[in-house]
PDB file of N, CA and C in Angstrom:
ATOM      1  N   UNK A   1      49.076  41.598   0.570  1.00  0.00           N
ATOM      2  CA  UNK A   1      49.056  40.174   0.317  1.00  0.00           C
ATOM      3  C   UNK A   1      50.488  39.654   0.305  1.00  0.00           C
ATOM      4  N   UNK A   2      50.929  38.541   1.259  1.00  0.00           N
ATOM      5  CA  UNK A   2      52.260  37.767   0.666  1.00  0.00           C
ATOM      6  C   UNK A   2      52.074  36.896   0.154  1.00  0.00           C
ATOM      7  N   UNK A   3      53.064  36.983  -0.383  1.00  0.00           N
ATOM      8  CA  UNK A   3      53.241  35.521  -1.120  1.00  0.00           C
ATOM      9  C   UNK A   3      54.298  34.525  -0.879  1.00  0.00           C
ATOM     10  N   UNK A   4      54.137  33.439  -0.733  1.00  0.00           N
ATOM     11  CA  UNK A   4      55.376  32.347  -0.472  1.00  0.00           C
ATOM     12  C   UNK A   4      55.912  32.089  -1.238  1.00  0.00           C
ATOM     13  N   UNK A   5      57.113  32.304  -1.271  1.00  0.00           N
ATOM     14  CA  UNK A   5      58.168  31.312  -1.651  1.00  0.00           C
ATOM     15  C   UNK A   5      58.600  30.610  -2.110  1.00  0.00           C
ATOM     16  N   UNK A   6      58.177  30.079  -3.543  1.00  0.00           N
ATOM     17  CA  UNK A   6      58.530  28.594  -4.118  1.00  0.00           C
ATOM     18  C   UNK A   6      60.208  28.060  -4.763  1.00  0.00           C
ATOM     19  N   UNK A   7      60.524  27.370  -4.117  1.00  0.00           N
ATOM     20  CA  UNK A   7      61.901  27.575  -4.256  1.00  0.00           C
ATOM     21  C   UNK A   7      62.071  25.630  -4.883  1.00  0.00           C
ATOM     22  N   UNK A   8      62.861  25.317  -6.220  1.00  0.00           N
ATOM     23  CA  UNK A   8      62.997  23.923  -6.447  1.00  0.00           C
ATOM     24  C   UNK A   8      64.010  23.444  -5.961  1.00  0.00           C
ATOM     25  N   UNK A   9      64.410  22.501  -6.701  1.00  0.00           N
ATOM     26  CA  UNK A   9      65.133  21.231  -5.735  1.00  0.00           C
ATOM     27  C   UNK A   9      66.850  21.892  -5.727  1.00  0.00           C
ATOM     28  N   UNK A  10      67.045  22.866  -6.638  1.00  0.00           N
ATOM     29  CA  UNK A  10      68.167  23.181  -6.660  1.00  0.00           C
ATOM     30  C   UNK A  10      68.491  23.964  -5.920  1.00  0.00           C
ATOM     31  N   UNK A  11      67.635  25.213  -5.732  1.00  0.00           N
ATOM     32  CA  UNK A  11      67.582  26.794  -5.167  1.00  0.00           C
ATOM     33  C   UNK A  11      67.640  26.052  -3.823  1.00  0.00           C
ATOM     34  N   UNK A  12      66.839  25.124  -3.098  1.00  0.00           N
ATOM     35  CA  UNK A  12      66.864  24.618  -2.103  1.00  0.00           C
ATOM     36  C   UNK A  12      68.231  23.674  -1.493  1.00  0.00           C
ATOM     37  N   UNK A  13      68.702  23.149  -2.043  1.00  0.00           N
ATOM     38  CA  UNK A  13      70.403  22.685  -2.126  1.00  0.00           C
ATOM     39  C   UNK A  13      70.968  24.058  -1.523  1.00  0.00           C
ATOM     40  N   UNK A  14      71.176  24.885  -2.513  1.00  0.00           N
ATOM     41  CA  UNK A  14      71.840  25.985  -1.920  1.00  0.00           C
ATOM     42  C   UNK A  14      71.360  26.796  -1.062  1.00  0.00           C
ATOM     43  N   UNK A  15      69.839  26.951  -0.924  1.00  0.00           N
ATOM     44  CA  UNK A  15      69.901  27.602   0.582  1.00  0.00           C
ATOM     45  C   UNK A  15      70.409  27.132   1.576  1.00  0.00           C
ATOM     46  N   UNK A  16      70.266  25.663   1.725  1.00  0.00           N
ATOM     47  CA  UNK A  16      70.576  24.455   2.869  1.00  0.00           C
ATOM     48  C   UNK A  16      72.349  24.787   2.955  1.00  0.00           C
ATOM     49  N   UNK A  17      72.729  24.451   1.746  1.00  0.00           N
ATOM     50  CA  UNK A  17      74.152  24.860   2.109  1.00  0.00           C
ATOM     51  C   UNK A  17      74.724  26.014   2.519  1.00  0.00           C
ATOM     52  N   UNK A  18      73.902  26.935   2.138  1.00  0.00           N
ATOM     53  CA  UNK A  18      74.167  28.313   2.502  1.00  0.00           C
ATOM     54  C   UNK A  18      74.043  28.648   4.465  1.00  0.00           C
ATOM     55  N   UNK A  19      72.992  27.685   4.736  1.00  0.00           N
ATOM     56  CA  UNK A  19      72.572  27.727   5.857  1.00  0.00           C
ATOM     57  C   UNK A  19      73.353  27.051   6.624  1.00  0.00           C
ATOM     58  N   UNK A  20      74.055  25.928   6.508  1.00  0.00           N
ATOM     59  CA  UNK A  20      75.247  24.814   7.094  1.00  0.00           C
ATOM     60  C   UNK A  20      76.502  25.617   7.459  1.00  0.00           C
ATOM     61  N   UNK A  21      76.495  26.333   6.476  1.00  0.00           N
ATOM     62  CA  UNK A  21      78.199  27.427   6.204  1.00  0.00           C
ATOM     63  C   UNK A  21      79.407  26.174   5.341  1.00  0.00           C
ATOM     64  N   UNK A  22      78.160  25.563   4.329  1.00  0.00           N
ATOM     65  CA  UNK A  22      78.862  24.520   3.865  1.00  0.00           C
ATOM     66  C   UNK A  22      79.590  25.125   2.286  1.00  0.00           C
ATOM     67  N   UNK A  23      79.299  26.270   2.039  1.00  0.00           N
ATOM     68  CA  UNK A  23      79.586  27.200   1.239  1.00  0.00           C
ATOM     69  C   UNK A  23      81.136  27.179   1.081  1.00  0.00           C
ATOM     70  N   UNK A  24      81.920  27.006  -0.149  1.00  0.00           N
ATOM     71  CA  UNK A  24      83.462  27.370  -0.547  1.00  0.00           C
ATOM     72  C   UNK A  24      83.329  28.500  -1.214  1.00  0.00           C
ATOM     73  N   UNK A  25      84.453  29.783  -1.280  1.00  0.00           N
ATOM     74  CA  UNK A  25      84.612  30.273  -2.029  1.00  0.00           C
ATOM     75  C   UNK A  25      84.818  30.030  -3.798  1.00  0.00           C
ATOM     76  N   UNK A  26      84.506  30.483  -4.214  1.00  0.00           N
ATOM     77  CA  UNK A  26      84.927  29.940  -5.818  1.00  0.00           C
ATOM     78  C   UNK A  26      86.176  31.098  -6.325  1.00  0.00           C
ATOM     79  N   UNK A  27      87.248  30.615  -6.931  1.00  0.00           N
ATOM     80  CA  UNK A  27      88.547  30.699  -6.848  1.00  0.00           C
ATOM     81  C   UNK A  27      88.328  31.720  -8.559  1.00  0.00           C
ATOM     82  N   UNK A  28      88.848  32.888  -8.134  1.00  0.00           N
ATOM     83  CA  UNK A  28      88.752  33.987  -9.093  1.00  0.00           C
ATOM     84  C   UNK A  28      87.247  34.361  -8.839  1.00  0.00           C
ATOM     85  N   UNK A  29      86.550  34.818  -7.805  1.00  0.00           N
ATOM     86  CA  UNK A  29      85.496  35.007  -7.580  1.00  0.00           C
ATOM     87  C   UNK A  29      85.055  36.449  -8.233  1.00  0.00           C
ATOM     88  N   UNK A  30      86.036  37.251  -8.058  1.00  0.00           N
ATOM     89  CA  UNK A  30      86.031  38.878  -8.684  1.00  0.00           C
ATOM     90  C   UNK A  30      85.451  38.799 -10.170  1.00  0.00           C
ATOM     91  N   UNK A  31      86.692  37.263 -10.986  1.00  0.00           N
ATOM     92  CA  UNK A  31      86.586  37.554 -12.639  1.00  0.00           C
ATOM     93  C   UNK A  31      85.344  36.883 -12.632  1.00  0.00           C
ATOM     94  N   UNK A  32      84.607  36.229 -11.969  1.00  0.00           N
ATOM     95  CA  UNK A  32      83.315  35.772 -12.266  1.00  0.00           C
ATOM     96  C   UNK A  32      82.406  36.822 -11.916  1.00  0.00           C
ATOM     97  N   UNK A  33      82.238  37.088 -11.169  1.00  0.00           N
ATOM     98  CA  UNK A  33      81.508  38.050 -10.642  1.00  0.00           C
ATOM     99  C   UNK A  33      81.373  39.022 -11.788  1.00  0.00           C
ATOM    100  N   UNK A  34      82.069  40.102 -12.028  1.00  0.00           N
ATOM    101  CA  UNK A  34      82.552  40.639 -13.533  1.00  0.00           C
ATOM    102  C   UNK A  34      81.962  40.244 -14.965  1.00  0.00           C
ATOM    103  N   UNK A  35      82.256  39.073 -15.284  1.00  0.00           N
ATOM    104  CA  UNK A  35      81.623  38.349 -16.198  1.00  0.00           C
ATOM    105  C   UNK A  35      80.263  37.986 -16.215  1.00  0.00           C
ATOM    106  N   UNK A  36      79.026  37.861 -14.934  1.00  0.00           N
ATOM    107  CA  UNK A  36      77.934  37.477 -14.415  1.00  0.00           C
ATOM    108  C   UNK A  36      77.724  38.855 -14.540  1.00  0.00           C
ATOM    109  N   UNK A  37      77.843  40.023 -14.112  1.00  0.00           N
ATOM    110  CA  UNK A  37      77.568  41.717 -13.810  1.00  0.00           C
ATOM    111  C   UNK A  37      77.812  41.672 -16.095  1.00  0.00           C
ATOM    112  N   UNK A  38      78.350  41.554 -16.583  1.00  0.00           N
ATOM    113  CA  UNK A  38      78.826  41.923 -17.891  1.00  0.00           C
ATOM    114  C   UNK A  38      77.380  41.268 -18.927  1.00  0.00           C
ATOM    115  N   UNK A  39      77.388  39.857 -18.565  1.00  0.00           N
ATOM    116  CA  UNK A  39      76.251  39.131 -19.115  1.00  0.00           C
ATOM    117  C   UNK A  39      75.095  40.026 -18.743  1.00  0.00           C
ATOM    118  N   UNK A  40      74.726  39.815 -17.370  1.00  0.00           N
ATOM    119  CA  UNK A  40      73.614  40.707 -17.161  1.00  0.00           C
ATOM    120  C   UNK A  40      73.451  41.857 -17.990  1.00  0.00           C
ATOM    121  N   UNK A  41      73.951  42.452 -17.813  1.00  0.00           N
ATOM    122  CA  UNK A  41      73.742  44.011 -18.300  1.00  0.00           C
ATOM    123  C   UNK A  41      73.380  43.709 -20.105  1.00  0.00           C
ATOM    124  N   UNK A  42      74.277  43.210 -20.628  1.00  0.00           N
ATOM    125  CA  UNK A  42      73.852  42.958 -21.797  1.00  0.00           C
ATOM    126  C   UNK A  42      72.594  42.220 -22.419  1.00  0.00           C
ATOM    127  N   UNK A  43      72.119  41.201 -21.709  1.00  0.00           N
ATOM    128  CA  UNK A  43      71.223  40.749 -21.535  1.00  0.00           C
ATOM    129  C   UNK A  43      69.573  41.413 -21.176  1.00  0.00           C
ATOM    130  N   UNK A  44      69.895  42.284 -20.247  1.00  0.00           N
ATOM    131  CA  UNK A  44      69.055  43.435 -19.981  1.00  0.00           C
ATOM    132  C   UNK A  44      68.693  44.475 -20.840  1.00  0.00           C
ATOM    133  N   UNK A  45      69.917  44.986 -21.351  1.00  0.00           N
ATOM    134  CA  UNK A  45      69.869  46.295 -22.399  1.00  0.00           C
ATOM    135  C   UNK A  45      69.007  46.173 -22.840  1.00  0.00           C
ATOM    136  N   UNK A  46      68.033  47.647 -22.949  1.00  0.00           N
ATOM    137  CA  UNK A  46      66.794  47.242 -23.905  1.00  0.00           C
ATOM    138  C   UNK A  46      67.241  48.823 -24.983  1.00  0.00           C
ATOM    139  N   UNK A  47      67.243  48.286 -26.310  1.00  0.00           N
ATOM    140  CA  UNK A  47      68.015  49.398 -27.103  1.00  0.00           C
ATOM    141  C   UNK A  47      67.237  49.059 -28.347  1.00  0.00           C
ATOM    142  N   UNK A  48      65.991  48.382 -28.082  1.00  0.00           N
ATOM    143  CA  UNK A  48      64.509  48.338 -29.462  1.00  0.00           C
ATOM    144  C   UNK A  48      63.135  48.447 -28.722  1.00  0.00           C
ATOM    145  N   UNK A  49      62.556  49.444 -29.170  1.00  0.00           N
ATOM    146  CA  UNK A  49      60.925  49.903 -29.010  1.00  0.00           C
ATOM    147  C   UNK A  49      60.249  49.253 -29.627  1.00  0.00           C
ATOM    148  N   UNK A  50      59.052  48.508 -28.969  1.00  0.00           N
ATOM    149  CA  UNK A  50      58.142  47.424 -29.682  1.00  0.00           C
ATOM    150  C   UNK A  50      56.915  48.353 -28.991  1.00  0.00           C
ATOM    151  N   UNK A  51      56.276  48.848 -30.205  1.00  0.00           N
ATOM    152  CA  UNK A  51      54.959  49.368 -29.883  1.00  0.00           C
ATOM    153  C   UNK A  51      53.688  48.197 -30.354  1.00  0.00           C
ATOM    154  N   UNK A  52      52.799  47.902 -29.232  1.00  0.00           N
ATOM    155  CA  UNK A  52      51.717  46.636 -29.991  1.00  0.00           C
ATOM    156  C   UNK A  52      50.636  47.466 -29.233  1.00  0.00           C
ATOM    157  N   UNK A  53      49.442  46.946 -29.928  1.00  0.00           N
ATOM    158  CA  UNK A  53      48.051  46.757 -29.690  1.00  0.00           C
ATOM    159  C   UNK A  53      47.475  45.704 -28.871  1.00  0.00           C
ATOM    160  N   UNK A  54      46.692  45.884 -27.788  1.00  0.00           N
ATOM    161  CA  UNK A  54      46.148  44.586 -27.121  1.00  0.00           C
ATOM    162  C   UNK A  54      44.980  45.148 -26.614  1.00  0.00           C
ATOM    163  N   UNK A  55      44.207  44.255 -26.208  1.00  0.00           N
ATOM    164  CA  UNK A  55      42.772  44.815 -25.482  1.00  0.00           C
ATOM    165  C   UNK A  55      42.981  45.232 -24.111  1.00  0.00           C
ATOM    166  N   UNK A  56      41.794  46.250 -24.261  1.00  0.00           N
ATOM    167  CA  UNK A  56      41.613  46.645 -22.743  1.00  0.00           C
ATOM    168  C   UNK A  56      41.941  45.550 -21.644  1.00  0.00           C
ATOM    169  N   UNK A  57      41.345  44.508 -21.757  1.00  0.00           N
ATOM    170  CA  UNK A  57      41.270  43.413 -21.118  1.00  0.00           C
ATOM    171  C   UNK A  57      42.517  42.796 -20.366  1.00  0.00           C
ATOM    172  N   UNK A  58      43.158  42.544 -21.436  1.00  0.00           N
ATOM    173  CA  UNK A  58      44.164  41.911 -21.268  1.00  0.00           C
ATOM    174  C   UNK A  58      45.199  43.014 -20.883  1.00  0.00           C
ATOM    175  N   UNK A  59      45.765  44.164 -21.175  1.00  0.00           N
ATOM    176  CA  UNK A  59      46.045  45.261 -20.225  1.00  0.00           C
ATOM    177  C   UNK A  59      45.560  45.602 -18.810  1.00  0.00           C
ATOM    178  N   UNK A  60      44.588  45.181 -18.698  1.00  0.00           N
ATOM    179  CA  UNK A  60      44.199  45.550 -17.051  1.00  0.00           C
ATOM    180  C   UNK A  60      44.740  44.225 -16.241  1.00  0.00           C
ATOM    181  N   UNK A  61      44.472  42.981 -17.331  1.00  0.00           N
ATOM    182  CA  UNK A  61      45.645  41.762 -16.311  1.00  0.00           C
ATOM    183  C   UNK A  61      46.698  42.259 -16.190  1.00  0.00           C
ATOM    184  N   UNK A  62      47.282  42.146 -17.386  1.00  0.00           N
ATOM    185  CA  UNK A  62      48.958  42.361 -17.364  1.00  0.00           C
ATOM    186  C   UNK A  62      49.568  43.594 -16.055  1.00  0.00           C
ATOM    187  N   UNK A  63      48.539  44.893 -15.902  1.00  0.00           N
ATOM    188  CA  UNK A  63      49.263  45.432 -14.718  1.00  0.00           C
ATOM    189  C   UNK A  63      48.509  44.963 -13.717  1.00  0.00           C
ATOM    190  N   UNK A  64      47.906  44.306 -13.331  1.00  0.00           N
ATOM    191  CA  UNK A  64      47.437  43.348 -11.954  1.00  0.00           C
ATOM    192  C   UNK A  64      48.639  42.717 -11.413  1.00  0.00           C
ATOM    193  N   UNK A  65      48.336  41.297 -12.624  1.00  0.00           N
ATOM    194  CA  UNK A  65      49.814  40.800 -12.416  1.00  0.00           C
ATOM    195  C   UNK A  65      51.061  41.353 -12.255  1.00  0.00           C
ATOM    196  N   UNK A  66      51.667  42.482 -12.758  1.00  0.00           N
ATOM    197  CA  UNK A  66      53.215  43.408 -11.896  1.00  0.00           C
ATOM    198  C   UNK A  66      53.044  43.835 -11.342  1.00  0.00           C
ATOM    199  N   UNK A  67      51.782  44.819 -10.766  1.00  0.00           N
ATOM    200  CA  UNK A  67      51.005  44.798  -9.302  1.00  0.00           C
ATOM    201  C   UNK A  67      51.773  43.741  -8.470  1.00  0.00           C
ATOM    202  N   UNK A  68      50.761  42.627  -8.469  1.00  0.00           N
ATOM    203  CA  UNK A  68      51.238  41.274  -7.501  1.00  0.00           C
ATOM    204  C   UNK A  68      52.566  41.241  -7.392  1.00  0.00           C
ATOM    205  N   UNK A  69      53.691  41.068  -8.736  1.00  0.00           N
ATOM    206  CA  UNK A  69      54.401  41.037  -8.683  1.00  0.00           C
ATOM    207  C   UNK A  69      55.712  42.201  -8.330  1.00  0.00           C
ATOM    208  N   UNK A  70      55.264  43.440  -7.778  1.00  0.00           N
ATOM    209  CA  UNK A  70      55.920  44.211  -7.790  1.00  0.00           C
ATOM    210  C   UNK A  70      57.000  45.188  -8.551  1.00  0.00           C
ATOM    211  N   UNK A  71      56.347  44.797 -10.368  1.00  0.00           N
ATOM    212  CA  UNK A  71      56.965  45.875 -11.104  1.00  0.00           C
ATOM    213  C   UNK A  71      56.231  46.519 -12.644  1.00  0.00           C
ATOM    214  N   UNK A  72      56.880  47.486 -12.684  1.00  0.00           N
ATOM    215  CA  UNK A  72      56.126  47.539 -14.043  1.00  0.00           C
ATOM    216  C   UNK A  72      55.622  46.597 -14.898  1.00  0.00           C
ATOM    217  N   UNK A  73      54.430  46.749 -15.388  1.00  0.00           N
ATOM    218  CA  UNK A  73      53.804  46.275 -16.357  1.00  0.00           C
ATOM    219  C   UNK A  73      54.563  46.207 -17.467  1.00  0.00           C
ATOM    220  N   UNK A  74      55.473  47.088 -17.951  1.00  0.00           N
ATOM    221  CA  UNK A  74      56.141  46.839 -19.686  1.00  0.00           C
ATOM    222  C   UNK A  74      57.587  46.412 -19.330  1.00  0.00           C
ATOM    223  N   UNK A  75      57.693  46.561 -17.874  1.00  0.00           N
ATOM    224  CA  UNK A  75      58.897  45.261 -17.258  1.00  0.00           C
ATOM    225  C   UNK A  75      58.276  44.052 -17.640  1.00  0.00           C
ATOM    226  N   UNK A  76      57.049  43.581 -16.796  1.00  0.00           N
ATOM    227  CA  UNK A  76      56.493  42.343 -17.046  1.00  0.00           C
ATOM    228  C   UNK A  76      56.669  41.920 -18.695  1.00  0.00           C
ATOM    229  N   UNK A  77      56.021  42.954 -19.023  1.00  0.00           N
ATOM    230  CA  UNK A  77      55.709  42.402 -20.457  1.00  0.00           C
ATOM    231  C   UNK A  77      57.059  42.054 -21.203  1.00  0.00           C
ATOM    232  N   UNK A  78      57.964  42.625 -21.006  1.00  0.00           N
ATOM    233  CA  UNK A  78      59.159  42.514 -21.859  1.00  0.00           C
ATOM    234  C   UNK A  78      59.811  40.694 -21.252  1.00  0.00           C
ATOM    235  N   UNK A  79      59.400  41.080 -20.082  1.00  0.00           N
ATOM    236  CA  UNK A  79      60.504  39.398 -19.862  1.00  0.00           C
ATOM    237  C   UNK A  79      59.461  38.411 -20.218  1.00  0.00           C
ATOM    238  N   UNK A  80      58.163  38.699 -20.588  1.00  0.00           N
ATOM    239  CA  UNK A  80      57.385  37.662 -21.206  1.00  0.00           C
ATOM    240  C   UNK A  80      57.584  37.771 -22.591  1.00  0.00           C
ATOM    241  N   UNK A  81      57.788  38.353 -23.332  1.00  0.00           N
ATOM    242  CA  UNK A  81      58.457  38.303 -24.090  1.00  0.00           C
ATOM    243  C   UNK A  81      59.713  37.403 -24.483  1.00  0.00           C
ATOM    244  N   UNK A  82      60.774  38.194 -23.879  1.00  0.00           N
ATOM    245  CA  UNK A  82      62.316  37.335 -23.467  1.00  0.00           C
ATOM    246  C   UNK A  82      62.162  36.071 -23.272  1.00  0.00           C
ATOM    247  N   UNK A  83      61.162  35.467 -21.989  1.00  0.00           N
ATOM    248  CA  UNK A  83      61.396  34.121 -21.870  1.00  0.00           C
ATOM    249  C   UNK A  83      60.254  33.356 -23.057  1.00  0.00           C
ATOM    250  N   UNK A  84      59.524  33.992 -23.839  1.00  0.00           N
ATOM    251  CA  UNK A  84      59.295  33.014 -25.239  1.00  0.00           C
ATOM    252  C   UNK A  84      60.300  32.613 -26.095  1.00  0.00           C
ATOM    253  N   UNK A  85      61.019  34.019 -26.391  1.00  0.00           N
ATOM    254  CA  UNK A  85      62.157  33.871 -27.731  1.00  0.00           C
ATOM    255  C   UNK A  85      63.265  33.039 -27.217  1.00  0.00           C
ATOM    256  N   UNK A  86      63.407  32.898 -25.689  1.00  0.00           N
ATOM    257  CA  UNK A  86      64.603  32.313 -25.260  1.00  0.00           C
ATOM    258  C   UNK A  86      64.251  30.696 -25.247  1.00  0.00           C
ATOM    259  N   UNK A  87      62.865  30.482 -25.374  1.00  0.00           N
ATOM    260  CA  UNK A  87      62.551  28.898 -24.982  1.00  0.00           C
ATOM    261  C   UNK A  87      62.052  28.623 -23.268  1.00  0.00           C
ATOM    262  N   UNK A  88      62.054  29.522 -22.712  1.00  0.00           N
ATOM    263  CA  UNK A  88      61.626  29.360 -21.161  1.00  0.00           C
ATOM    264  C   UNK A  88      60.654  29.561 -20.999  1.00  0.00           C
ATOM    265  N   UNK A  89      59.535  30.137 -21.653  1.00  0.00           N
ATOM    266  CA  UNK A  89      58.100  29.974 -21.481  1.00  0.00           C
ATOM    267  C   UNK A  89      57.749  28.961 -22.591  1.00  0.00           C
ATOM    268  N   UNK A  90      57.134  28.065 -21.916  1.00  0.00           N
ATOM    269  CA  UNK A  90      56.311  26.954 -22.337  1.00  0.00           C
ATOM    270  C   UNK A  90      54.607  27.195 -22.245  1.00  0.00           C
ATOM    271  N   UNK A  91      54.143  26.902 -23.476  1.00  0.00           N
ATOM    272  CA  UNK A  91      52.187  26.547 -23.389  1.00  0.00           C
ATOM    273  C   UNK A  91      52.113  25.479 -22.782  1.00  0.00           C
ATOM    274  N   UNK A  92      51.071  25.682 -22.173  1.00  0.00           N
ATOM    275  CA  UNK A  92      50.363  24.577 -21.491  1.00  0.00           C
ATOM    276  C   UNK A  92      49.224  24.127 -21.511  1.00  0.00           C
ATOM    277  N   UNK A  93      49.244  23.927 -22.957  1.00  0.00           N
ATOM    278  CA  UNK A  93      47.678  23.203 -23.655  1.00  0.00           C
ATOM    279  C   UNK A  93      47.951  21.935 -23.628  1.00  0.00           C
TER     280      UNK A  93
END
């Protein structure tokens, strides 16, 4: 199965520019780069074990969905996680 692409108004700016060769270097590109590689990693670190309980049910979604999506299931689960505590997952009741 593929899947397309959904890209917003921003990601799309920069492909377009990317595609023009309307692209500048950004000046100290290394110390950013560095600093973006530094965040990441820290950000990533996973250095706490959260053992939970959930239903069958809802376990057989959850690895469907990283199925579809192409990764582990307790990958999935962790950045659903992450993006609650961070404010980036929103309900939609």
């Amino acid at each position: 199965m593929t899947r397309k692409i959904r890209y917003d108004d921003e990601e799309l700016e920069i492909l377009q520019a990317l595609e023009s060769g309307s692209l500048e270097p950004v000046a100290d590109s290394m110390q950013h780069s560095e600093e973006h590689r530094a965040a990441a990693i820290a950000t990533f670190k996973k250095d706490q074990r959260l053992n939970i309980r959930i239903s069958s049910r809802d376990l057989k979604n959850l690895q469907a969905r990283a199925l579809e999506e192409g990764i582990p299931y307790q990958t999935l689960a962790a950045s659903l996680v992450h993006k609650y505590v961070s404010g980036q997952l929103v309900n939609r009741r």
